[in-house]
Protein backbone atom coordinates (compact mmCIF):
# COMPACT_ATOMS: atom_id res chain seq x y z
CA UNK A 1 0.00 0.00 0.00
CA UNK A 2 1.37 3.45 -0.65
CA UNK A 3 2.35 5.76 2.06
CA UNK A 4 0.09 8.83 3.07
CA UNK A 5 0.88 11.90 1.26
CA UNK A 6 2.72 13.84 4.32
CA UNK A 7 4.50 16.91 4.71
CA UNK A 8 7.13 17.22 7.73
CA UNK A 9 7.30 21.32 8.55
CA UNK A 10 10.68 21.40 11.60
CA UNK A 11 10.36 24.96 13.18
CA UNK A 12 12.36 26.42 16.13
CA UNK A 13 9.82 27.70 18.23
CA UNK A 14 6.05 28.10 19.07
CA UNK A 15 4.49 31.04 16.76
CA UNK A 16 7.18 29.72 14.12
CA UNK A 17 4.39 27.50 12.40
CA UNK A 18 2.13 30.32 12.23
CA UNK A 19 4.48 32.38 10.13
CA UNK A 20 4.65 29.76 7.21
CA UNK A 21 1.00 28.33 8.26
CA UNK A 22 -0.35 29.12 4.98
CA UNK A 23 1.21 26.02 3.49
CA UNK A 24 0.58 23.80 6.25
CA UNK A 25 -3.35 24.93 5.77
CA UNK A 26 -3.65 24.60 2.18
CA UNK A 27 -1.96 21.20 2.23
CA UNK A 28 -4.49 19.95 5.19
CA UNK A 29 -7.44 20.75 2.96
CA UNK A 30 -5.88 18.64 0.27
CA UNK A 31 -6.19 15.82 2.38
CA UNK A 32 -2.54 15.76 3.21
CA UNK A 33 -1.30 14.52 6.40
CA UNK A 34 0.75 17.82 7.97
CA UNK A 35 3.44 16.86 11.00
CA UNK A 36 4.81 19.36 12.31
CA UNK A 37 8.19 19.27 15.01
CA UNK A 38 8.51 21.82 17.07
CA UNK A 39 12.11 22.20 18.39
CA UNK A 40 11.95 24.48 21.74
CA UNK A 41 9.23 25.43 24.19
CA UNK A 42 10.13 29.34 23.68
CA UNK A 43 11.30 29.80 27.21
CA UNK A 44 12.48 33.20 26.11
CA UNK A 45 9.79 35.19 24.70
CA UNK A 46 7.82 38.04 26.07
CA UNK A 47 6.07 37.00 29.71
CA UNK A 48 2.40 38.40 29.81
CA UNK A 49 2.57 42.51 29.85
CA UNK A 50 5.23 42.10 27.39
CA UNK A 51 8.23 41.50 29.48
CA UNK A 52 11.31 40.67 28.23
CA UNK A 53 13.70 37.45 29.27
CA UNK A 54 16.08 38.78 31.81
CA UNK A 55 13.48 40.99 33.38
CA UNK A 56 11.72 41.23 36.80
CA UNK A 57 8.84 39.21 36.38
CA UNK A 58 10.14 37.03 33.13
CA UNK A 59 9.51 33.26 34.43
CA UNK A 60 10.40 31.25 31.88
CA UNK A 61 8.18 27.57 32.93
CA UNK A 62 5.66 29.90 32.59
CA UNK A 63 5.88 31.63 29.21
CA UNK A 64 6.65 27.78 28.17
CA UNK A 65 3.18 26.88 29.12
CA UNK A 66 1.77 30.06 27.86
CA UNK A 67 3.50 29.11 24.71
CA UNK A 68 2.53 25.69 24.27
CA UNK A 69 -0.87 26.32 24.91
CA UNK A 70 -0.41 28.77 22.35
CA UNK A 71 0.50 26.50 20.16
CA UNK A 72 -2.04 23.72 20.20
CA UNK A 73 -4.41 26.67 19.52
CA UNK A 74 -2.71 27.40 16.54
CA UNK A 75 -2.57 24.00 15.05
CA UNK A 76 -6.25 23.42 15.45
CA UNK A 77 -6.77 26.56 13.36
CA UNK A 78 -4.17 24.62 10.82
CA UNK A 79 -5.50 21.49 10.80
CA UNK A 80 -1.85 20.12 11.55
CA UNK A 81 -2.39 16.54 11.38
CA UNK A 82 0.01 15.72 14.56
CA UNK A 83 2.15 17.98 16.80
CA UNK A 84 5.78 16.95 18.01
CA UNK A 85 7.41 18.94 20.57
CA UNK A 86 10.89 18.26 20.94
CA UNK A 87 10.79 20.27 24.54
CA UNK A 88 14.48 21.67 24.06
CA UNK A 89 15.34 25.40 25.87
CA UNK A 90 15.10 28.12 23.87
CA UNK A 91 18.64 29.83 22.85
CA UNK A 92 17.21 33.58 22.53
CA UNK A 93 18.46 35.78 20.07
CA UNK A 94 21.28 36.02 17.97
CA UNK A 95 22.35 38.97 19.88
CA UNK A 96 21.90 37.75 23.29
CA UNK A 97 24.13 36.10 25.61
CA UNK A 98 21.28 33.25 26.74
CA UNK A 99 22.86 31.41 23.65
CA UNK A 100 25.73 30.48 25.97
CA UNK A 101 24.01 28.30 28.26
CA UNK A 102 24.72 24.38 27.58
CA UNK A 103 21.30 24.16 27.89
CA UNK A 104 20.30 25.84 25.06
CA UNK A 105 18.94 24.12 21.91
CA UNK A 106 21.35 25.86 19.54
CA UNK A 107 24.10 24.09 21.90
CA UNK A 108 22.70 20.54 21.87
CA UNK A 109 24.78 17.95 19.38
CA UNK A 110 23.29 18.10 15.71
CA UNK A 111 24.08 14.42 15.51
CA UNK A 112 20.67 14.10 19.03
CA UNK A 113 18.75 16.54 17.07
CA UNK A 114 19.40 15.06 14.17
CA UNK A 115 18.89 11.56 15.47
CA UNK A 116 15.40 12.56 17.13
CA UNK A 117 13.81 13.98 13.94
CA UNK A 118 15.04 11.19 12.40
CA UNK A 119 12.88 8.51 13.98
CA UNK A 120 9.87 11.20 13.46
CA UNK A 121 10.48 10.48 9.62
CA UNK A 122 10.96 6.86 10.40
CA UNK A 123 7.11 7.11 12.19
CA UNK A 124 5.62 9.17 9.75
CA UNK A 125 7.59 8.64 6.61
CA UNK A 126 7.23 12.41 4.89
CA UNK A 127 7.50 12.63 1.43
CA UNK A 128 8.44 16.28 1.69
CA UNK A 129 10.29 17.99 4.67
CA UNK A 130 9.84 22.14 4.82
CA UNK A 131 12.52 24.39 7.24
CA UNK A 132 13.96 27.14 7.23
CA UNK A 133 16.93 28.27 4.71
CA UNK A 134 19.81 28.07 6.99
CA UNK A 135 22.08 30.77 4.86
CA UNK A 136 19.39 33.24 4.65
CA UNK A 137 18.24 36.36 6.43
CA UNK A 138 17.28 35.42 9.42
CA UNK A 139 20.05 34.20 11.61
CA UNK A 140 18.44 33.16 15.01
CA UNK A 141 20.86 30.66 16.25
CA UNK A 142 17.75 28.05 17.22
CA UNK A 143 16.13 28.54 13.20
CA UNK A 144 19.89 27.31 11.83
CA UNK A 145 20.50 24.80 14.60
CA UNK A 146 16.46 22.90 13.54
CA UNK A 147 17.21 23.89 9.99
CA UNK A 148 21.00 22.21 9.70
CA UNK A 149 19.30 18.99 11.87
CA UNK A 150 15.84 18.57 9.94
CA UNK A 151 18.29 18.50 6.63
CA UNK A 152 20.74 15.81 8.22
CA UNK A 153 17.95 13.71 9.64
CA UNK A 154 16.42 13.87 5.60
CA UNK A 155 20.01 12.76 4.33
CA UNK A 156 20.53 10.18 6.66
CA UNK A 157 17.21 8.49 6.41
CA UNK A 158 16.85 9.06 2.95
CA UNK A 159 13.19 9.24 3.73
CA UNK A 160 11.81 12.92 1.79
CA UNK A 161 11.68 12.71 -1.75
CA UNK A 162 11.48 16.27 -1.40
CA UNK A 163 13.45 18.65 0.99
CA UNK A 164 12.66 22.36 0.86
CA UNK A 165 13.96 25.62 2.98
CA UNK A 166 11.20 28.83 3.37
CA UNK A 167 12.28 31.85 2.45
CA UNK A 168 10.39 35.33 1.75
CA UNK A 169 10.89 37.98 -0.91
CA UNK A 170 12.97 41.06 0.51
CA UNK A 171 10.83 43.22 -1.61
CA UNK A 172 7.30 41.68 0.09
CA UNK A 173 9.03 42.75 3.44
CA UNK A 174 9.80 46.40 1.91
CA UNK A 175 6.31 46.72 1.07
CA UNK A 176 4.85 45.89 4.38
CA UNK A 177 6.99 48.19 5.99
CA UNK A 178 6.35 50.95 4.45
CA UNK A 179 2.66 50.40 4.50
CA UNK A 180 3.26 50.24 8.08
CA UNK A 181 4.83 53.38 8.62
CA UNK A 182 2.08 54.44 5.74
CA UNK A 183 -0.48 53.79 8.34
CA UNK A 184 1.52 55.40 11.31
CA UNK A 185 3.36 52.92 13.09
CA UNK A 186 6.76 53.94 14.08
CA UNK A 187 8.83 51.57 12.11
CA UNK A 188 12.42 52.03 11.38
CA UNK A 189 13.79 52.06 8.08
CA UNK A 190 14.26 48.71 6.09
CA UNK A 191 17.74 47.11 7.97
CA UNK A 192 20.48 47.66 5.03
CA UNK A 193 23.26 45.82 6.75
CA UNK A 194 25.12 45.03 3.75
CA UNK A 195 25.89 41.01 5.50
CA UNK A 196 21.99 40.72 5.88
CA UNK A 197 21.19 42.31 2.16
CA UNK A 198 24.02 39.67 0.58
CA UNK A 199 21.97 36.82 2.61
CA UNK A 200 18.51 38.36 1.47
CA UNK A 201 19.70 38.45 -2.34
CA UNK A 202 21.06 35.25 -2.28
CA UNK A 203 18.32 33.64 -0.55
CA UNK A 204 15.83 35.10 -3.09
CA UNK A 205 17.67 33.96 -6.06
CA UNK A 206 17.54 30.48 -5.23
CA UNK A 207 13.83 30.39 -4.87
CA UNK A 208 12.84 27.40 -6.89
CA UNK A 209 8.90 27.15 -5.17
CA UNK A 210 6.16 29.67 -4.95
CA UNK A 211 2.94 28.86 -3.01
CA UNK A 212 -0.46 30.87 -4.06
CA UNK A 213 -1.70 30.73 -0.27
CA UNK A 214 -4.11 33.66 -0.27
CA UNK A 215 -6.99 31.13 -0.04
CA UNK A 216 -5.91 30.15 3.42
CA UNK A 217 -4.06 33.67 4.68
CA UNK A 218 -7.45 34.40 7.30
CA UNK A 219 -6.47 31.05 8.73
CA UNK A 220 -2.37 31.38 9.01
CA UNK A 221 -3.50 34.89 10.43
CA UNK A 222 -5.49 33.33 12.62
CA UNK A 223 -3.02 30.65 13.93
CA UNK A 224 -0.35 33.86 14.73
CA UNK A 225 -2.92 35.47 16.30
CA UNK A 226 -3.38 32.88 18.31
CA UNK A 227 -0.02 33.28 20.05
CA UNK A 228 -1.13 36.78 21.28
CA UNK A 229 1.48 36.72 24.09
CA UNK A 230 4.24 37.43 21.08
CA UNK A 231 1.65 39.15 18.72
CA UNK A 232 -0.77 41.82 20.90
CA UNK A 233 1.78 44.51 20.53
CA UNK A 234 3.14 43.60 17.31
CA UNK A 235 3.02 46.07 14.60
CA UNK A 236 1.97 43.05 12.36
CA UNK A 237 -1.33 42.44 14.53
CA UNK A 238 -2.72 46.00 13.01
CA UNK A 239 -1.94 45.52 9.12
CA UNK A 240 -4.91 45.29 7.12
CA UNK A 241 -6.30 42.40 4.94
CA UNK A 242 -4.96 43.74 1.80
CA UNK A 243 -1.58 44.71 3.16
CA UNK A 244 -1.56 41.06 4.43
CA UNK A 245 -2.36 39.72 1.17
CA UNK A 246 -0.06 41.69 -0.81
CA UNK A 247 3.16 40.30 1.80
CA UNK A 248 2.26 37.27 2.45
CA UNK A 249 -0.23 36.11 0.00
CA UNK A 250 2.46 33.71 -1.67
CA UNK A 251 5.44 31.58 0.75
CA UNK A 252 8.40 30.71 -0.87
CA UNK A 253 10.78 27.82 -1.01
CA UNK A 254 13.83 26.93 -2.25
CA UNK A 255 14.01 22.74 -2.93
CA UNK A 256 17.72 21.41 -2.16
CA UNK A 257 16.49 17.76 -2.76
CA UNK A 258 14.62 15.97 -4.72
CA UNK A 259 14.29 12.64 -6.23
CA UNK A 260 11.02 12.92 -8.11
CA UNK A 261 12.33 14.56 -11.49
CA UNK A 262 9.70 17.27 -11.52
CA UNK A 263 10.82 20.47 -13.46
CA UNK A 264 11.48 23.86 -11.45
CA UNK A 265 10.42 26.71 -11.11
CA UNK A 266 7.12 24.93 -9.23
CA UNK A 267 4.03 26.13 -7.82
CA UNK A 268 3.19 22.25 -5.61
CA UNK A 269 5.40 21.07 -3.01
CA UNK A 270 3.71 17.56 -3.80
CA UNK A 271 4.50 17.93 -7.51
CA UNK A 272 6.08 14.61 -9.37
CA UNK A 273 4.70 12.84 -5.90
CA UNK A 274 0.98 12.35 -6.56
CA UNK A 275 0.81 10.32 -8.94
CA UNK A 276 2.85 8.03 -7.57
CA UNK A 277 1.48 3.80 -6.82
């Protein structure tokens, strides 16, 4: 009998599903079994009142729970098919010195991480695997740490027929900016660290996979929403439906593995797969 048609998305943290939830969605309504590993609990995001890690009153067990209640929320508004939560503690920010601790996920072995998502493809035996583009803009030490793991736990299984990292158009995030600032939030300029615009470009150029989501954006709005502890006071909680639409209408992917044969550029994660006995 042929396996499911499944799709393995390995993100750092709670909220992280959210942001690329308009695949995860569109793929559920296909009938397509969606797994989804989540790496950390997100010990270090904002406490309720938006307090910061570090701070009086920042308890991290409890943002935790807050967080993976949070999440469970979210993947009911996803129809995620099954929820694994690797339980590691988040690293914080590139910038902060939390990263240090042994304890933190970005310091655990790749080979354990690596080993642990590999029996979650031996369960569930994914046909495609989505993370996060490990050389691109965003640098949070825990997003390259699941990113670098998720892609060694594909190569050593040889399990995904299809292995894909998420990116997003630097021109999309140019737009929503200045919409933002349009509407008058007080958002600083565009970042034009000439490191993070070399990773942008380059990340953009390799895009092989664009995703027509807008049929599912209310719900992967929905699902971020749903983790209002990081979202209430978020700039991105006040943009409107056609600012949404016009950023994030579309998710992009670039595929660095693939044993199907179908052509590129794409517009199905699952193409060359379902047809398959």
């Amino acid at each position: 009998m042929a396996e499911p048609l499944t799709l393995m998305a390995v993100h750092a943290h709670p909220d992280d599903e959210a942001s690329g939830g308009g695949i995860l969605a569109a793929y559920a309504d296909q009938g397509i079994r969606i797994i989804l590993v989540t790496c950390t609990n997100g010990e270090f995001g904002d406490a309720p009142g938006g307090i910061k890690p570090g701070a009086d009153g920042h308890d991290t067990g409890m943002v935790a729970q807050i967080r993976l209640a949070e999440l469970r929320e979210s993947v009911k508004i996803l129809k995620v098919s099954e929820l694994e939560t690797l339980g590691y503690h988040d690293s914080g920010m590139e910038d902060w010195d939390f990263k240090n601790r042994p304890e933190a996920f970005c310091n655990i072995p790749l080979e354990e991480v690596a080993g642990r998502i590999g029996d979650l493809m031996e369960r569930y035996r994914p046909q495609v695997l989505v993370t996060y583009d490990d050389r691109g803009l965003y640098q949070h030490p825990d997003h390259v740490h699941a990113s670098r793991a998720a892609q060694a736990a594909a190569t050593a299984t040889g399990i995904p027929a299809k292995v894909y990292l998420s990116t997003m158009r630097s021109s999309n995030w140019r737009k929503l900016w200045e919409a933002l600032r349009e509407a008058g939030e007080e958002i600083p300029d565009f970042p034009e660290d000439p490191e993070r615009t070399r990773r942008a470009l380059e990340s953009e150029e390799r895009i092989t996979t664009t995703i027509d989501i807008r049929a599912t954006l209310e719900r992967k709005w929905r699902a971020l929403m749903a983790h209002s502890s990081q979202t209430s006071e978020s700039p991105f909680s006040k943009i409107t439906p056609e600012i949404a639409e016009d950023a994030f209408g579309h998710e992009y992917f670039i595929r660095v593995a693939d044993t199907t044969g179908a052509p590129v550029p794409e517009d199905d994660l699952f193409a060359g797969l379902r047809n398959r006995a």
